[in-house]
Protein backbone atom coordinates (compact mmCIF):
# COMPACT_ATOMS: atom_id res chain seq x y z
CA UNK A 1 -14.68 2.91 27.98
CA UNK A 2 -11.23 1.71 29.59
CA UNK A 3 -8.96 -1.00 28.32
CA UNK A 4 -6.28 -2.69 29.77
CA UNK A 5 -3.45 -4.01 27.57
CA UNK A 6 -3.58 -7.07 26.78
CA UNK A 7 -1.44 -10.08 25.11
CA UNK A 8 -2.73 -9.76 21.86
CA UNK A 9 -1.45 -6.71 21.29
CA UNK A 10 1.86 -7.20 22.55
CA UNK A 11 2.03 -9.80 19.31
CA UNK A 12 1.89 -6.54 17.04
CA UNK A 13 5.11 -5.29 15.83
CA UNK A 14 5.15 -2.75 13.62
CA UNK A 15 7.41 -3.95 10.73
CA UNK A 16 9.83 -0.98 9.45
CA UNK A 17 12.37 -1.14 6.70
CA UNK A 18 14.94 1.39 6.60
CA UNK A 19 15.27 3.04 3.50
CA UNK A 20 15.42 6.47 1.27
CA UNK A 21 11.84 7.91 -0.19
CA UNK A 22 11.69 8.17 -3.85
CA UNK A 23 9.24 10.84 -5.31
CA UNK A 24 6.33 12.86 -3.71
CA UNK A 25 3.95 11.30 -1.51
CA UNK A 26 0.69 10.96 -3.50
CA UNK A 27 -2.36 12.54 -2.25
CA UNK A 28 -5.77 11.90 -2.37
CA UNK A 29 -8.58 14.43 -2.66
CA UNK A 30 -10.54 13.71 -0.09
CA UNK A 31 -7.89 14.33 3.05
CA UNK A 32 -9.93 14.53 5.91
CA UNK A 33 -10.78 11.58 7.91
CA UNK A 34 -14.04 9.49 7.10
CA UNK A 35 -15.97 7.03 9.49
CA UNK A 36 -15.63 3.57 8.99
CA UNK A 37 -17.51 0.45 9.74
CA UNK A 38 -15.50 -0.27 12.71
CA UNK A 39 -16.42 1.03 15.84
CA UNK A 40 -14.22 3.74 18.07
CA UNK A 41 -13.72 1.22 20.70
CA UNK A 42 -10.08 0.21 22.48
CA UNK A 43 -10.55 -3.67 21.08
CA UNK A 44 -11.55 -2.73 17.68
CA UNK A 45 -8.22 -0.35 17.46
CA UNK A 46 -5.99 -2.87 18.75
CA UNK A 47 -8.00 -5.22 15.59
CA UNK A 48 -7.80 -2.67 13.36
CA UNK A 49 -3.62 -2.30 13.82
CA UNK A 50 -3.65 -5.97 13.67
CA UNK A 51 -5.24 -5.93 10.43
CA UNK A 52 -3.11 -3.28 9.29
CA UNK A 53 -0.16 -4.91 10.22
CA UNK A 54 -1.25 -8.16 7.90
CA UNK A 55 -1.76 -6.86 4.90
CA UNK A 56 1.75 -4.56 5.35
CA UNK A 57 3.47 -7.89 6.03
CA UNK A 58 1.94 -9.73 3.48
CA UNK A 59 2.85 -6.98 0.87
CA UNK A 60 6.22 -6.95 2.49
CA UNK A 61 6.30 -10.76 1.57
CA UNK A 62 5.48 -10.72 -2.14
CA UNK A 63 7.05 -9.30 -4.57
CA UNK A 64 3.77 -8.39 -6.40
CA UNK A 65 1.67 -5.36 -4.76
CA UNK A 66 -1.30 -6.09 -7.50
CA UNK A 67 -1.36 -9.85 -6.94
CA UNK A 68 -1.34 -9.37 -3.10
CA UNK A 69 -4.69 -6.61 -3.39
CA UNK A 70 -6.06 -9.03 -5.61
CA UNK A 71 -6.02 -11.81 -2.72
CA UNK A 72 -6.68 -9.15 -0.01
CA UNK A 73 -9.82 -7.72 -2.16
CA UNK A 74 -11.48 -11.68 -2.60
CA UNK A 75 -10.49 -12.37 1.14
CA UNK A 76 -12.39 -9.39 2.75
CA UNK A 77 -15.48 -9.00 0.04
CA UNK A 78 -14.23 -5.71 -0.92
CA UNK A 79 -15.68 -6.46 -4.54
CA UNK A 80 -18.14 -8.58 -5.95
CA UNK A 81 -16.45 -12.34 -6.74
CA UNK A 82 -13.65 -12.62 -9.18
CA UNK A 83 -12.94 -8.98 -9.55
CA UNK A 84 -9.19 -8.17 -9.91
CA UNK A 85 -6.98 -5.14 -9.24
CA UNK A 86 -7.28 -2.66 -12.33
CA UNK A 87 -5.03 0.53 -12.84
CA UNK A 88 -7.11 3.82 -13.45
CA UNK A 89 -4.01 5.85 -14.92
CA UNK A 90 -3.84 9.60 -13.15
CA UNK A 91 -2.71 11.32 -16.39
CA UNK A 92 -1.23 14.97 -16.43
CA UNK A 93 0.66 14.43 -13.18
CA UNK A 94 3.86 13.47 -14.98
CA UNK A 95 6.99 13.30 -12.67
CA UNK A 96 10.39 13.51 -13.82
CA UNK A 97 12.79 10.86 -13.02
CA UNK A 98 15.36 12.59 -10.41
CA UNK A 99 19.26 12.37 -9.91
CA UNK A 100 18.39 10.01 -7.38
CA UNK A 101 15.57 7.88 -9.14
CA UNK A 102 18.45 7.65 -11.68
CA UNK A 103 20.65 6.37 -9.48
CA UNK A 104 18.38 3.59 -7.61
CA UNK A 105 17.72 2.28 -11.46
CA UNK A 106 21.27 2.55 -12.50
CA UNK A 107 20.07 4.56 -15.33
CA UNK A 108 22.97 6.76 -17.54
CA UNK A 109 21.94 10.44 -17.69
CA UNK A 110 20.73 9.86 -20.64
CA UNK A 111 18.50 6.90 -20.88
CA UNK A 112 14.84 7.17 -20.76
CA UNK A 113 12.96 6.58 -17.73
CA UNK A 114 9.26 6.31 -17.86
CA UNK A 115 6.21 7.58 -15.42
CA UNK A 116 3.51 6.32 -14.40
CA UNK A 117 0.63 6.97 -11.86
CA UNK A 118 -2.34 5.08 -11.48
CA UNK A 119 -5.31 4.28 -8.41
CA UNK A 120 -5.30 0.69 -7.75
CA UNK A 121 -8.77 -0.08 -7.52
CA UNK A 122 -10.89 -3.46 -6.80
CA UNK A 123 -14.24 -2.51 -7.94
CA UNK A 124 -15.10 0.56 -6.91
CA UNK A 125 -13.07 0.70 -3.86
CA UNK A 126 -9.25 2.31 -4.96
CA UNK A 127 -7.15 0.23 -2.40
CA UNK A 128 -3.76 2.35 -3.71
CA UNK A 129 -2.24 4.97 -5.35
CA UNK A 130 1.33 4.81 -6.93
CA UNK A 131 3.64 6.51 -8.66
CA UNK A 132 6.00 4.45 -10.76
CA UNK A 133 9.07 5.37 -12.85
CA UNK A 134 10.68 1.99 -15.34
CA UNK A 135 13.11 1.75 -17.66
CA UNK A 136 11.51 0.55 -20.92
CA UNK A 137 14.48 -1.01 -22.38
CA UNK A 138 14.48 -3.26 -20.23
CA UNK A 139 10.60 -4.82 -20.24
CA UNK A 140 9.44 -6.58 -23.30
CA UNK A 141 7.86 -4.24 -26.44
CA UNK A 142 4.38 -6.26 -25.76
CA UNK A 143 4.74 -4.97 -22.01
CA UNK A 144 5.59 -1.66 -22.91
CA UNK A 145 2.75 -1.54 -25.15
CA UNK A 146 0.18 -2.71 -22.80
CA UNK A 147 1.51 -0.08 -20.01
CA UNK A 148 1.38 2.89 -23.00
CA UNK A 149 -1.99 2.25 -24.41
CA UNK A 150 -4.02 0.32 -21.03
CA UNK A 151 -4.81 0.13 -17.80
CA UNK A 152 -3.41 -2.96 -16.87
CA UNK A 153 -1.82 -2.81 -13.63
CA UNK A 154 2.25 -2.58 -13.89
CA UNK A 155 1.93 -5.85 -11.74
CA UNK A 156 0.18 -7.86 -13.88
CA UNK A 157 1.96 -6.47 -16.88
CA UNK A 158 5.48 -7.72 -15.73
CA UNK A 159 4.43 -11.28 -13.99
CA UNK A 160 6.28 -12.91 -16.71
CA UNK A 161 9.71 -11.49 -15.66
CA UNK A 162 9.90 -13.44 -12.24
CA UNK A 163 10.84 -9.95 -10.87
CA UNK A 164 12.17 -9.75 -6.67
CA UNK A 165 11.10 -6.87 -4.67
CA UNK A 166 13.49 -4.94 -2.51
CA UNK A 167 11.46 -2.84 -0.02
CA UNK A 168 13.37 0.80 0.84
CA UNK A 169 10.60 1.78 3.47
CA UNK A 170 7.46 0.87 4.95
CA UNK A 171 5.45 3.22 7.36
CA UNK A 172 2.22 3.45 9.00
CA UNK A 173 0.40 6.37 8.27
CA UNK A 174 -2.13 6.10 10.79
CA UNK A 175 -1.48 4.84 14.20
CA UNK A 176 -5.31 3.53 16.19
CA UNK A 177 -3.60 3.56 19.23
CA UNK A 178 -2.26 6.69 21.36
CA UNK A 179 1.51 7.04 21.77
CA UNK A 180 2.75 5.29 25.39
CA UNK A 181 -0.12 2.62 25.20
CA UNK A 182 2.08 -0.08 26.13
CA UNK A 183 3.03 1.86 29.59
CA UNK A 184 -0.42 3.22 30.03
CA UNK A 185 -2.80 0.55 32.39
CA UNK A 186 -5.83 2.18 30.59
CA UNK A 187 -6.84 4.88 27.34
CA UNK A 188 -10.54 5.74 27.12
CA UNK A 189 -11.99 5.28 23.57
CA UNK A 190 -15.71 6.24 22.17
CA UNK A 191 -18.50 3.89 22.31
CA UNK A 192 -20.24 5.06 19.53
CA UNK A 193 -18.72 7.02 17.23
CA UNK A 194 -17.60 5.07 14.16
CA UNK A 195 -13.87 4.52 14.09
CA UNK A 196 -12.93 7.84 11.58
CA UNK A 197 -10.24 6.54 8.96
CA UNK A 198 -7.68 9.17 7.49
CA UNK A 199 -7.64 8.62 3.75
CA UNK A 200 -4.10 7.10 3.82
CA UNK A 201 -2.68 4.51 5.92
CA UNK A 202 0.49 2.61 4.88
CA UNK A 203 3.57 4.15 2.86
CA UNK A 204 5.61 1.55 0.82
CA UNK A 205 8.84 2.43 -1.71
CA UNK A 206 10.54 -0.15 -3.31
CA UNK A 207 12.62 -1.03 -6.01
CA UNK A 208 11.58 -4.02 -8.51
CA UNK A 209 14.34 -5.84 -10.11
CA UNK A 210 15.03 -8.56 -12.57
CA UNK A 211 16.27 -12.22 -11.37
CA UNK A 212 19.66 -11.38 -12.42
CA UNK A 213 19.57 -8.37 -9.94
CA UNK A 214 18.62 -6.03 -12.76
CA UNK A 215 16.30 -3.00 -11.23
CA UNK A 216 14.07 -2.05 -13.52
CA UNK A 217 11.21 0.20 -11.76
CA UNK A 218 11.33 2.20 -8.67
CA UNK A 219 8.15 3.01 -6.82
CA UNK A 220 5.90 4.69 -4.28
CA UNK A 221 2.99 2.80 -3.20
CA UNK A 222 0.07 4.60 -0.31
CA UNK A 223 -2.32 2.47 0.93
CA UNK A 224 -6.02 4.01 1.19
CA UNK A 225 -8.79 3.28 4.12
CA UNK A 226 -10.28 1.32 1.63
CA UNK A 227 -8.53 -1.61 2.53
CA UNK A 228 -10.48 -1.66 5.89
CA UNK A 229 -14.16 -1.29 4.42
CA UNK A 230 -15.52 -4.00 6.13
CA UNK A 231 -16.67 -4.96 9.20
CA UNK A 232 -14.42 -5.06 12.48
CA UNK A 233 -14.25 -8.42 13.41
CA UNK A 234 -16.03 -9.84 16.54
CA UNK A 235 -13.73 -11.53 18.83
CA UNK A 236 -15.48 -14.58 21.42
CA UNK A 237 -13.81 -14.58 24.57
């Protein structure tokens, strides 16, 4: 079918944070593209960027990427009622904290730097993967415990230190529409094929740090398809 732009899209901006990447992308197993619920039709791209573009501004907005999924998860019925964001820890994959991980935590040479990875999940849909390098000495033994020996999400684990986010970069990974839309009077899209979803969407590093200014952990965050398993949305004219 054809589609002429229209003025809803022209409200989508993609937000973009200038910044340095910290660590390896991560990478999921499955990395070929997957249908979705959503149709492979022009309006259901245009909603599907639109929803895309939410939840990176809302994560852009908190300072917690576990208590954001959590609200994102309940909102969209991702999970049965009241399930929260656990961590399933990726163990074996250990990463080194770099020259210049060391310098974004303002680390000496010396001091320890921890690692961890984990698959944010919300029942069994994994909405993220992360890797995260902290300095212990400067959590609480109780949280360092909990992130040693559980699953807890780091999130969750550090709520207590009224941390601040600073965002380095944010990135789509995936872009529904085709490059030079906004010029174009018309793109043809599929009528029936299922919308196919590549199995990572949205790229976040940041750097948490303590209300004194304090950093404290330095991460990478990738977003999965999973966040858009549900059904496109029907617009009424």
């Amino acid at each position: 079918m054809t589609f002429r732009a229209s003025t809803l899209i022209r409200a989508i901006t993609l937000t973009s944070v200038a910044g340095v990447a910290l660590g390896a992308q991560p990478s999921m197993a499955q990395d070929l593209p997957a249908a979705s619920q959503w149709p492979d039709t022009a309006t259901a791209r245009v909603e599907a960027l639109a929803v895309l573009q939410t939840l990176n501004a809302d994560l852009l907005s908190n300072a917690s990427a576990t208590l954001t999924l959590d609200r994102w998860c309940a909102t969209h019925k991702l999970a049965p009622a009241g399930a929260k964001i656990v961590a399933q820890r990726v163990r074996g994959q250990d990463k080194p904290a770099d020259a210049q991980i060391r310098e974004t935590l303002a680390v000496k040479p010396d001091e320890p730097v921890a690692y961890r990875r984990v698959r944010l999940a919300c029942g069994d849909r994994v909405l993220s993967e992360a890797d995260n390098w902290y300095v212990p000495s400067r959590l609480t033994a109780d949280m360092n415990e909990a992130l040693n020996s559980s699953d807890v999400a780091f999130g969750r684990a550090v709520q207590s230190l009224n941390f601040t986010r600073t965002n380095l970069s944010a990135k789509l990974l995936w872009h529904p529409l085709p490059e030079g839309w906004e010029m174009a009077t018309d793109f043809s899209a599929s009528t029936t094929a299922s919308l196919a979803l590549p199995p990572l969407l949205l790229e976040h590093h940041a750097v948490l740090k303590l209300p004194d200014g304090t950093p404290f952990s330095t991460l990478v965050e990738s977003y999965t398809r999973s966040v858009l398993d549900f059904p496109a949305p029907t617009l009424r004219q």
